[in-house]
C-alpha atoms as a PDB file:
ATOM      1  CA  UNK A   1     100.991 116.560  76.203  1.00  0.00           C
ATOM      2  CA  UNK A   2     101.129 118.996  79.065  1.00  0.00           C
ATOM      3  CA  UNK A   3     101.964 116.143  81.482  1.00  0.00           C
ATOM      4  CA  UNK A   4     104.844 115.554  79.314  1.00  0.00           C
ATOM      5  CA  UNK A   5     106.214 119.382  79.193  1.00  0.00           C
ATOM      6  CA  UNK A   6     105.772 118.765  83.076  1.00  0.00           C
ATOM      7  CA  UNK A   7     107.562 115.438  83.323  1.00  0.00           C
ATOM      8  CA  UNK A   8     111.171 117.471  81.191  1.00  0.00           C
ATOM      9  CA  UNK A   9     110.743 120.337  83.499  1.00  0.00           C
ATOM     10  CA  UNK A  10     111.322 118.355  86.683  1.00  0.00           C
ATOM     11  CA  UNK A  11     113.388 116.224  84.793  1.00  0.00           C
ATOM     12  CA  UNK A  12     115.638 119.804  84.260  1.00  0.00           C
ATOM     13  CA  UNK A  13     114.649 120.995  87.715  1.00  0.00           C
ATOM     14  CA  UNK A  14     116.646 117.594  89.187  1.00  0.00           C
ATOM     15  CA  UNK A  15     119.243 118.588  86.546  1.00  0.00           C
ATOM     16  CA  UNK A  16     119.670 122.287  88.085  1.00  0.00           C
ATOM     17  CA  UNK A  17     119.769 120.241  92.075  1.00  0.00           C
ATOM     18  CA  UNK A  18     122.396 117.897  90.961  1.00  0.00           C
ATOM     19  CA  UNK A  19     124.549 120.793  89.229  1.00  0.00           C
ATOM     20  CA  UNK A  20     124.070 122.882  92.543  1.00  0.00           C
ATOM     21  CA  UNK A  21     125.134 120.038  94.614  1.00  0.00           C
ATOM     22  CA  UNK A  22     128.053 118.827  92.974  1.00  0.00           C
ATOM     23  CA  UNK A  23     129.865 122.514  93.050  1.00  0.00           C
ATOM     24  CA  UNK A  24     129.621 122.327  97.001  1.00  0.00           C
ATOM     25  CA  UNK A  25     127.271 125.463  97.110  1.00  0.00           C
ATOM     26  CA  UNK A  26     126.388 126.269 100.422  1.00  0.00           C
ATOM     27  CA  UNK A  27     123.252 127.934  99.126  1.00  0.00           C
ATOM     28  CA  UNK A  28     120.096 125.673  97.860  1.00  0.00           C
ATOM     29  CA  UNK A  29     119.808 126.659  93.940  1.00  0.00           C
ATOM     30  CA  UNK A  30     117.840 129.785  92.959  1.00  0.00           C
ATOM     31  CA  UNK A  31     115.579 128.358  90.035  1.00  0.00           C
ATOM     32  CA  UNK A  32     114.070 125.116  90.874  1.00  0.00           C
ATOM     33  CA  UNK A  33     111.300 126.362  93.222  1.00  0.00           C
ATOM     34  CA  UNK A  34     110.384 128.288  90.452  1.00  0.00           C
ATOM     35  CA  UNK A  35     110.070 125.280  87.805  1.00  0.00           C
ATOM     36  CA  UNK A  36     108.159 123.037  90.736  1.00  0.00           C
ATOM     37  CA  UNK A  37     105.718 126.414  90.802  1.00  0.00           C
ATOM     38  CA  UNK A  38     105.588 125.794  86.714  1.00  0.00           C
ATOM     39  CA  UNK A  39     105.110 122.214  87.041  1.00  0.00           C
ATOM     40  CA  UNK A  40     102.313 122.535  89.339  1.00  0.00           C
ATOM     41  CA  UNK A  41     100.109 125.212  87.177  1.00  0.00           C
ATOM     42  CA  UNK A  42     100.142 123.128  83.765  1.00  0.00           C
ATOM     43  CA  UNK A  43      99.479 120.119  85.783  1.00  0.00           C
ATOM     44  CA  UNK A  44      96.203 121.913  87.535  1.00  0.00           C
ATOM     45  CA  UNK A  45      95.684 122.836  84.073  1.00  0.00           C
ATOM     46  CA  UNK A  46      95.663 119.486  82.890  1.00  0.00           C
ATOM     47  CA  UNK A  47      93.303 118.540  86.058  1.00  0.00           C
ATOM     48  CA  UNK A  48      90.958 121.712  84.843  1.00  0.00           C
ATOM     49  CA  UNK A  49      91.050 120.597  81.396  1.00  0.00           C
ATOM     50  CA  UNK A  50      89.733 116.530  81.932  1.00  0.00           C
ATOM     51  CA  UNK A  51      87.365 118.156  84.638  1.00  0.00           C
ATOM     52  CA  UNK A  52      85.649 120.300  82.091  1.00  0.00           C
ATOM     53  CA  UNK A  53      85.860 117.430  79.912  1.00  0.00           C
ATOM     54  CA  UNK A  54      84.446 114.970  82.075  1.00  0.00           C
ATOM     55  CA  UNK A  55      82.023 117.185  84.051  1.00  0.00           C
ATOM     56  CA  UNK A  56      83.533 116.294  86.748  1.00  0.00           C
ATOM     57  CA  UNK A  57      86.338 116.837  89.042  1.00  0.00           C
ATOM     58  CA  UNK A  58      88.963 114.867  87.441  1.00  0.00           C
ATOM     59  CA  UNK A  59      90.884 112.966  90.178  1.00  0.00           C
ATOM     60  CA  UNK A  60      89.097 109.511  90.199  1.00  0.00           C
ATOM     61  CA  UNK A  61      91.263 107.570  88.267  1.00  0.00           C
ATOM     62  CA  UNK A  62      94.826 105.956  88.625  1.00  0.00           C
ATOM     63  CA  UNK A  63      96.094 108.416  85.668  1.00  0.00           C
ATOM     64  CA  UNK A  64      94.389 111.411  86.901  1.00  0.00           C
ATOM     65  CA  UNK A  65      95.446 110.789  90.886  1.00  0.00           C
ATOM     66  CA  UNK A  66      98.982 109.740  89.585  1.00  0.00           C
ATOM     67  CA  UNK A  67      98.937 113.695  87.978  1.00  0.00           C
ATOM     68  CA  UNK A  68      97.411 115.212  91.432  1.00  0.00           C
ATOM     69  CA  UNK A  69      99.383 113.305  93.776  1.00  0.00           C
ATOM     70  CA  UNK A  70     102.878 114.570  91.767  1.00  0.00           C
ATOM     71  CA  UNK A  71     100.444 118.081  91.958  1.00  0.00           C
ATOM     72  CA  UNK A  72     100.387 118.050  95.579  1.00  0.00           C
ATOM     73  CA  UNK A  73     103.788 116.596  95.810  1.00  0.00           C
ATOM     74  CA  UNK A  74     105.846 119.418  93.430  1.00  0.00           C
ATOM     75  CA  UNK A  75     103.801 122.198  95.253  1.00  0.00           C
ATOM     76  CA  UNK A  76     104.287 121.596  98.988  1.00  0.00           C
ATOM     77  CA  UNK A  77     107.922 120.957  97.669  1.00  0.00           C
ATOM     78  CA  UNK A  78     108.286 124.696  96.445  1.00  0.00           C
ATOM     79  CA  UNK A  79     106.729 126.159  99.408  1.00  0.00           C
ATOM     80  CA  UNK A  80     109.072 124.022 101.376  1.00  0.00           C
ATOM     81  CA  UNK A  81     111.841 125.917  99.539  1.00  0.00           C
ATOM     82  CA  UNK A  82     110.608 129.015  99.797  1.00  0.00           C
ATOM     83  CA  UNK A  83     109.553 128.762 103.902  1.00  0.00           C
ATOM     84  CA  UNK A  84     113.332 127.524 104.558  1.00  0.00           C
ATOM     85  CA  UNK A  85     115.343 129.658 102.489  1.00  0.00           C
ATOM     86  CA  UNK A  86     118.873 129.287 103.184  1.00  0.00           C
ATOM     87  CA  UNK A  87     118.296 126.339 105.431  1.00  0.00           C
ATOM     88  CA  UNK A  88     116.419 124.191 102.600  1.00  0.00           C
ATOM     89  CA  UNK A  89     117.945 120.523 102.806  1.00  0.00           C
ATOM     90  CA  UNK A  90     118.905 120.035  98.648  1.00  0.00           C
ATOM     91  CA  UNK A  91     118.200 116.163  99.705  1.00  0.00           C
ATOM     92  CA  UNK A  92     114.721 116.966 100.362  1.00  0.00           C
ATOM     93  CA  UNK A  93     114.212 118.830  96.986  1.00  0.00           C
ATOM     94  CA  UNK A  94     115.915 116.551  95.250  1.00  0.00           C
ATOM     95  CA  UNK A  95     114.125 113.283  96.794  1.00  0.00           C
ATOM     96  CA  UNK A  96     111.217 114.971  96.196  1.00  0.00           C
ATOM     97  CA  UNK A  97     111.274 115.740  92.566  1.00  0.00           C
ATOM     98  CA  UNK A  98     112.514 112.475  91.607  1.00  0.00           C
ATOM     99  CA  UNK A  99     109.012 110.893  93.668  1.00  0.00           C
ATOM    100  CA  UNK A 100     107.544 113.425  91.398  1.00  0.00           C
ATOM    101  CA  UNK A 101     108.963 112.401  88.352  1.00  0.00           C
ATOM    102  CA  UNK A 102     108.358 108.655  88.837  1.00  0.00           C
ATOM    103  CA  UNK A 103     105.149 109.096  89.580  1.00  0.00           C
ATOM    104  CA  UNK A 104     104.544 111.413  86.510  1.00  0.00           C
ATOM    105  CA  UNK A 105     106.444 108.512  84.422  1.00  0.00           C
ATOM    106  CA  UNK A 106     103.730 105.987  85.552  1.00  0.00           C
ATOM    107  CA  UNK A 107     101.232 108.054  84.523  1.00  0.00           C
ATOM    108  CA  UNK A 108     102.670 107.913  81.484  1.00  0.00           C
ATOM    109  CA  UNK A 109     103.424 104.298  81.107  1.00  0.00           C
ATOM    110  CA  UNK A 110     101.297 101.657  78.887  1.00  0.00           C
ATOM    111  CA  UNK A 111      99.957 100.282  82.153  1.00  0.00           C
ATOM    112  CA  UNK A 112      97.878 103.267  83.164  1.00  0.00           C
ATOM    113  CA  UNK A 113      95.330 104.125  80.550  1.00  0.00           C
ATOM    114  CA  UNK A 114      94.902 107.968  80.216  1.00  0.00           C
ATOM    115  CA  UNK A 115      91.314 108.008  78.302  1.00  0.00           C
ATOM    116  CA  UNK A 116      89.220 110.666  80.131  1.00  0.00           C
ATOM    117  CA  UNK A 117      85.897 109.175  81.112  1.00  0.00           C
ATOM    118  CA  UNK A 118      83.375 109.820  83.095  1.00  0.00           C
ATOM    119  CA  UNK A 119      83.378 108.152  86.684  1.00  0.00           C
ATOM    120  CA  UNK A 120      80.934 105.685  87.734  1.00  0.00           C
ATOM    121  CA  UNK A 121      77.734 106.855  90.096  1.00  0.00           C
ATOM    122  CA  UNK A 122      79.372 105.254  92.938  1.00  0.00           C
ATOM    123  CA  UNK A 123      82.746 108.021  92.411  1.00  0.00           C
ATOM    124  CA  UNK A 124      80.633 111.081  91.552  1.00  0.00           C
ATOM    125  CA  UNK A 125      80.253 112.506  95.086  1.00  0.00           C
ATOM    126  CA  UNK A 126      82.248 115.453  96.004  1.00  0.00           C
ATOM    127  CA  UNK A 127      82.880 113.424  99.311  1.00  0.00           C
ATOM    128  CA  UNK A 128      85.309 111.671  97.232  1.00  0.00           C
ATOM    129  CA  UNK A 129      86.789 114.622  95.995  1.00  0.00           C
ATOM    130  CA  UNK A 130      87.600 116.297  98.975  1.00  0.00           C
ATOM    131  CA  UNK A 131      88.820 112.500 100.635  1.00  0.00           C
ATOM    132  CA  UNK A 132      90.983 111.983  97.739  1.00  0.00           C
ATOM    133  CA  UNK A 133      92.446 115.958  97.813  1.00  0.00           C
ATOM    134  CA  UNK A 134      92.801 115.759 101.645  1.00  0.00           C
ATOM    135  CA  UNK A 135      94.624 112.820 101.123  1.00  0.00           C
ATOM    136  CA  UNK A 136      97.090 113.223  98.309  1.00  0.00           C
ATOM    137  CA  UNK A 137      98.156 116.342 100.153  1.00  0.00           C
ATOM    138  CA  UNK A 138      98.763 114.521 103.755  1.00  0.00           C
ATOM    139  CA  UNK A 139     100.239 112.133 101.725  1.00  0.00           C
ATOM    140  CA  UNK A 140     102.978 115.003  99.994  1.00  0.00           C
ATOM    141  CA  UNK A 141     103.728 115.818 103.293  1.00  0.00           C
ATOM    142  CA  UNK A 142     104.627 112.260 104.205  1.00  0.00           C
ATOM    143  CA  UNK A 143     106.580 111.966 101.502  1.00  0.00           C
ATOM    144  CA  UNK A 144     108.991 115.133 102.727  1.00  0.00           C
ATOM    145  CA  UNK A 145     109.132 113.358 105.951  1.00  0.00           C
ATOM    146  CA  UNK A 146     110.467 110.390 104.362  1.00  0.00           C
ATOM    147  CA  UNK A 147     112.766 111.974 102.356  1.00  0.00           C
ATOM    148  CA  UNK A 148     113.930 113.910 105.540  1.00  0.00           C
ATOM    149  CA  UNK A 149     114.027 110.543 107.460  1.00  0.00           C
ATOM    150  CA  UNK A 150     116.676 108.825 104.871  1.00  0.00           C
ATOM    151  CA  UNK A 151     118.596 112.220 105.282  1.00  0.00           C
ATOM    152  CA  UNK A 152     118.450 111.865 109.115  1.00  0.00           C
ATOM    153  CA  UNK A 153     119.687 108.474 108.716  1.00  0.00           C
ATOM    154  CA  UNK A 154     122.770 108.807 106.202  1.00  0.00           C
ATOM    155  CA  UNK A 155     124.002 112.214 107.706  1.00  0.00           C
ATOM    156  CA  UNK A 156     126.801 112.408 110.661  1.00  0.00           C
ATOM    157  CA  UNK A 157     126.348 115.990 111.391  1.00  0.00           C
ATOM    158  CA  UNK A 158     124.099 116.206 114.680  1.00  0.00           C
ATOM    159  CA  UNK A 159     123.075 119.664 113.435  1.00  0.00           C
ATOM    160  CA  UNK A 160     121.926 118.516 110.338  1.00  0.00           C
ATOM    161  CA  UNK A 161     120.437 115.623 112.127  1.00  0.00           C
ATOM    162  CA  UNK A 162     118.425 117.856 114.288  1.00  0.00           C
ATOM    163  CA  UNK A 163     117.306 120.068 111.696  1.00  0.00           C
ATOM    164  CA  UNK A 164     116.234 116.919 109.903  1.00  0.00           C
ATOM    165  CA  UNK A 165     114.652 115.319 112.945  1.00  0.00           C
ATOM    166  CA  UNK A 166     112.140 118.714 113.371  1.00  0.00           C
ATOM    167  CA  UNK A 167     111.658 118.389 109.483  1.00  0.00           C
ATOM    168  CA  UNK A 168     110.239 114.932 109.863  1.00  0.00           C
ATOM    169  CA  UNK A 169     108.203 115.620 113.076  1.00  0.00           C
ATOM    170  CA  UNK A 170     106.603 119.623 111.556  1.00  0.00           C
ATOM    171  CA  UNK A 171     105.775 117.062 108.369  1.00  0.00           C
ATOM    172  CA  UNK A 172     104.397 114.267 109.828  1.00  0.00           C
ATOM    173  CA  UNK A 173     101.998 115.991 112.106  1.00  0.00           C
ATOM    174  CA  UNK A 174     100.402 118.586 109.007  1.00  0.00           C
ATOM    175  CA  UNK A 175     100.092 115.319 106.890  1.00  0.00           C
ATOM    176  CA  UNK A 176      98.796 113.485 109.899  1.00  0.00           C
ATOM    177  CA  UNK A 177      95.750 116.403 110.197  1.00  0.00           C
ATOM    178  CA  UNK A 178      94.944 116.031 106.499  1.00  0.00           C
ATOM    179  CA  UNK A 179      95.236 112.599 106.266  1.00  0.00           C
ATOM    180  CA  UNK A 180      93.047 111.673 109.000  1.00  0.00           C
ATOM    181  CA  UNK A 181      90.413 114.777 107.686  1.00  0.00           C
ATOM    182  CA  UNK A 182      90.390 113.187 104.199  1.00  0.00           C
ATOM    183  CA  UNK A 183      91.437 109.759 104.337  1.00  0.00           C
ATOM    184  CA  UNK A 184      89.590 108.550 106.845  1.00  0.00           C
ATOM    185  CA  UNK A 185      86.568 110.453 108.207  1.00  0.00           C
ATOM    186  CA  UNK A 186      85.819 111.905 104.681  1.00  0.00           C
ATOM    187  CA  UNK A 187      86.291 108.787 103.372  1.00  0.00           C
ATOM    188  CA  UNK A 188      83.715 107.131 105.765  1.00  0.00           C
ATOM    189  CA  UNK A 189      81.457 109.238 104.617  1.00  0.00           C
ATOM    190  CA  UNK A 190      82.159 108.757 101.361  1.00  0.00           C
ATOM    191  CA  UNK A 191      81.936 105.156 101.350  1.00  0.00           C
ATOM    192  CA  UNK A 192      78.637 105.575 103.319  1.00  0.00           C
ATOM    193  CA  UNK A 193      77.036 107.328 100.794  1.00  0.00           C
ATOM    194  CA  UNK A 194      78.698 105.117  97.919  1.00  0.00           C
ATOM    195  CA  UNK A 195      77.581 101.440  99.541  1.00  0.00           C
ATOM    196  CA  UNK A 196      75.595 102.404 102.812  1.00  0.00           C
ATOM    197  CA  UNK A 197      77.987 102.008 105.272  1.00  0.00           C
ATOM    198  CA  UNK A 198      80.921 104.180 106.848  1.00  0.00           C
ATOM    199  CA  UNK A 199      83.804 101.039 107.097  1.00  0.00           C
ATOM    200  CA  UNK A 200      84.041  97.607 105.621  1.00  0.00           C
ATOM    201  CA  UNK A 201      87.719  96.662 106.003  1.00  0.00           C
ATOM    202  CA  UNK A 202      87.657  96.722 101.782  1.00  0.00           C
ATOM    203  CA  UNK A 203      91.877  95.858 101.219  1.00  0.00           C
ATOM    204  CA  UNK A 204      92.366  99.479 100.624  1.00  0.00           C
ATOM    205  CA  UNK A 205      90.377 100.702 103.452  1.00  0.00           C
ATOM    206  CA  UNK A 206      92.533  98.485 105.440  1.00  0.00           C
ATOM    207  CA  UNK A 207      95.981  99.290 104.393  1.00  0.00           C
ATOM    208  CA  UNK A 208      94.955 102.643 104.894  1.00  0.00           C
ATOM    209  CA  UNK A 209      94.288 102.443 108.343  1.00  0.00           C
ATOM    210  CA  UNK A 210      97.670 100.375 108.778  1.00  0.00           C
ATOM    211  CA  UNK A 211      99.359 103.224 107.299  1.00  0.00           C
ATOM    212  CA  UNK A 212      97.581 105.594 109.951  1.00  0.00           C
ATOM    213  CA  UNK A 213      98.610 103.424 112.629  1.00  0.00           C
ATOM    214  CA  UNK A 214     102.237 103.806 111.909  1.00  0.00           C
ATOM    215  CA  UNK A 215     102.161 107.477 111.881  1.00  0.00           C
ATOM    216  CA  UNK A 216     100.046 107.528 115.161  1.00  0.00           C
ATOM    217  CA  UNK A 217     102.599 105.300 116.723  1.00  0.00           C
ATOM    218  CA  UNK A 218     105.180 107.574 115.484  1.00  0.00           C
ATOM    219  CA  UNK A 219     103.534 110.622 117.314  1.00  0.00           C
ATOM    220  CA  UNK A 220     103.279 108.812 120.205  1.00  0.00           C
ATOM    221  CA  UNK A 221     106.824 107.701 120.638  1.00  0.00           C
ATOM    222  CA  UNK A 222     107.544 111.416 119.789  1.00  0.00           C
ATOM    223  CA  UNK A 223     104.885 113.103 122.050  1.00  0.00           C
ATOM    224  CA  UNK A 224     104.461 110.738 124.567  1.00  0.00           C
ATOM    225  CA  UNK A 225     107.420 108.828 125.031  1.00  0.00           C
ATOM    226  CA  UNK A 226     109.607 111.685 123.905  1.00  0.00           C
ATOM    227  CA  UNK A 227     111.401 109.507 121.760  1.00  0.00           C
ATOM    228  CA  UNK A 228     113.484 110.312 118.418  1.00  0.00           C
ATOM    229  CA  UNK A 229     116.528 109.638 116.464  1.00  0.00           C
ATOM    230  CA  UNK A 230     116.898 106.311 114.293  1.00  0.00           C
ATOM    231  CA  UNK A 231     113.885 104.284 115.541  1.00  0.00           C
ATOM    232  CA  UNK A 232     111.507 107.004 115.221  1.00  0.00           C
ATOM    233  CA  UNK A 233     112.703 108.042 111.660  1.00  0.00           C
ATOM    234  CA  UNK A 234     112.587 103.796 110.579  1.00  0.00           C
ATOM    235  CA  UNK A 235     108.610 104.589 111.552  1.00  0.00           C
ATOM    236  CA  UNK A 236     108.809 107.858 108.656  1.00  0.00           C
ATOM    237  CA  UNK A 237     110.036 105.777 106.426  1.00  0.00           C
ATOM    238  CA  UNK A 238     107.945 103.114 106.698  1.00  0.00           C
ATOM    239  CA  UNK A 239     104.603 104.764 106.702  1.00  0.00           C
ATOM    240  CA  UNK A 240     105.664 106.188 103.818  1.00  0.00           C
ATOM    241  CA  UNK A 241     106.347 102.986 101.689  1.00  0.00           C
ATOM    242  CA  UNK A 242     103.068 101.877 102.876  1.00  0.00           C
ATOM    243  CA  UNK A 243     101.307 104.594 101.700  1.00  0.00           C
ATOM    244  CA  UNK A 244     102.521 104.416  98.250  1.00  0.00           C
ATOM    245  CA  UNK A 245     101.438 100.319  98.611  1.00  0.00           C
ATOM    246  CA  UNK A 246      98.000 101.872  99.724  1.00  0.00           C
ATOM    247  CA  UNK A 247      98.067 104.233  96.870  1.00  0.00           C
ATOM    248  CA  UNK A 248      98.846 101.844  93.814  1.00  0.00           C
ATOM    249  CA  UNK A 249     100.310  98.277  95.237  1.00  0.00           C
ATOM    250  CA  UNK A 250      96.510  97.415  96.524  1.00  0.00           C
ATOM    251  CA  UNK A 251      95.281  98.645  93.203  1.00  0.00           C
ATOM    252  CA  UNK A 252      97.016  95.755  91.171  1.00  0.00           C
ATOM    253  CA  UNK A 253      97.885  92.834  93.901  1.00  0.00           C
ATOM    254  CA  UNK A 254      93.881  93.221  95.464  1.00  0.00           C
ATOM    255  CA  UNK A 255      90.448  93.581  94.616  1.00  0.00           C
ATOM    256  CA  UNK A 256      87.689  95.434  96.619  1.00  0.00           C
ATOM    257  CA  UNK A 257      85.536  97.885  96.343  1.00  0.00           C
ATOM    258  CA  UNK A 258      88.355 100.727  95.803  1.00  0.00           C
ATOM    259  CA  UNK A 259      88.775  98.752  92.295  1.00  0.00           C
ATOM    260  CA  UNK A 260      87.006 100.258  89.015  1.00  0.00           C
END
């Protein structure tokens, strides 16, 4: 029920975006950080609530990380808003909440069963929690950068594009940090504790590491290389679609260990 309130509050937050955008204000709209804020308590709510339920932290399975990933999503989206004021990009916002919304429509969907059960002995480790968390949030940041990378690429304005270009590199690199803190070395662990060992090239395990090799590469050509504009932006755009394939296309075309 409350992931429903949540799911016609960004449905009205896009609403408010749209309306903004299509008078040619020159200011990003003055509500819709505040709805993204709402969005984000009654789905922690929602979290708390299956957690107590469960008796354990509830983010283990596909309906529960469809809520936290939209979570993570809606809330470094507000703070985005908030930390770039006047210079907020409404195709960012707007990108953003729509990610938010499908995901929160999947969650919804027949195909994702919302019981709340107790995770198996192999998912109770607070390893887990803190890969998955670590994760989902690197993962929000992506998903700005990609958003910011299909701006770069559709714009003409070489400010804008600038301003666009430093939006994809400032997101990549925090999501980078938390993605390689929880994805992968808390996930080794994780997995080492779960079945013995730290890496077993398991079809998730796998197209999560392809997905960190695109945004290393990425880095590179930007650090090293000094290298930016179209190609580099392709890379944000791409890591990002791989990431959601990590994230739910592995789920339902594999199986592995990742698969309960």
């Amino acid at each position: 029920m409350i992931a429903t309130i949540s799911f016609f509050i960004l449905i009205a937050a896009l609403a408010v975006q749209i309306y903004f955008i299509l008078r040619n204000s020159e200011k990003p709209d003055p509500v819709t950080h505040y709805l993204l804020f709402v969005v984000f308590i009654l789905l922690l709510i929602t979290t708390i609530m299956r957690s107590i339920s469960i008796d354990f932290v509830a983010v283990t399975s596909t309906y529960e990380a469809l809520l936290l990933f939209s979570e993570c999503i809606v809330l470094v989206l507000a703070v985005y808003r908030i930390k770039a004021g006047i210079k907020t990009l409404p195709f960012i916002m707007i990108g953003g909440t729509l990610i938010s919304i499908i995901l929160l429509a999947l969650a919804s969907s027949p195909i994702i069963p919302d019981e709340a059960l107790p995770p198996v002995p192999a998912l109770q480790s607070y390893w887990l929690v803190m890969h998955i968390l670590f994760a989902f949030f690197g993962e929000a940041f992506f998903a700005v950068a990609f958003m910011a990378a299909i701006y770069f690429l559709v714009v003409k304005d070489e400010t804008k594009k600038q301003f666009a270009d430093k939006l994809i590199y400032k997101s990549i690199i925090i999501g980078y940090f938390l993605f390689t803190t929880g994805g992968l070395i808390f996930g080794a662990i994780w997995a080492y504790n779960a079945w013995g060992r730290y890496w077993g090239w398991d079809p998730k395990e796998t197209s999560a590491f392809v997905t960190w090799l695109i945004y290393t590469l990425y880095l590179h050509l930007r650090l090293v290389k000094k290298m930016r504009g179209k190609f580099t932006a392709v890379f944000s755009i791409v890591g990002f679609l791989l990431t959601l394939f990590t994230f739910l296309g592995v789920n339902y075309l594999m199986t592995g260990l990742h698969s309960y």
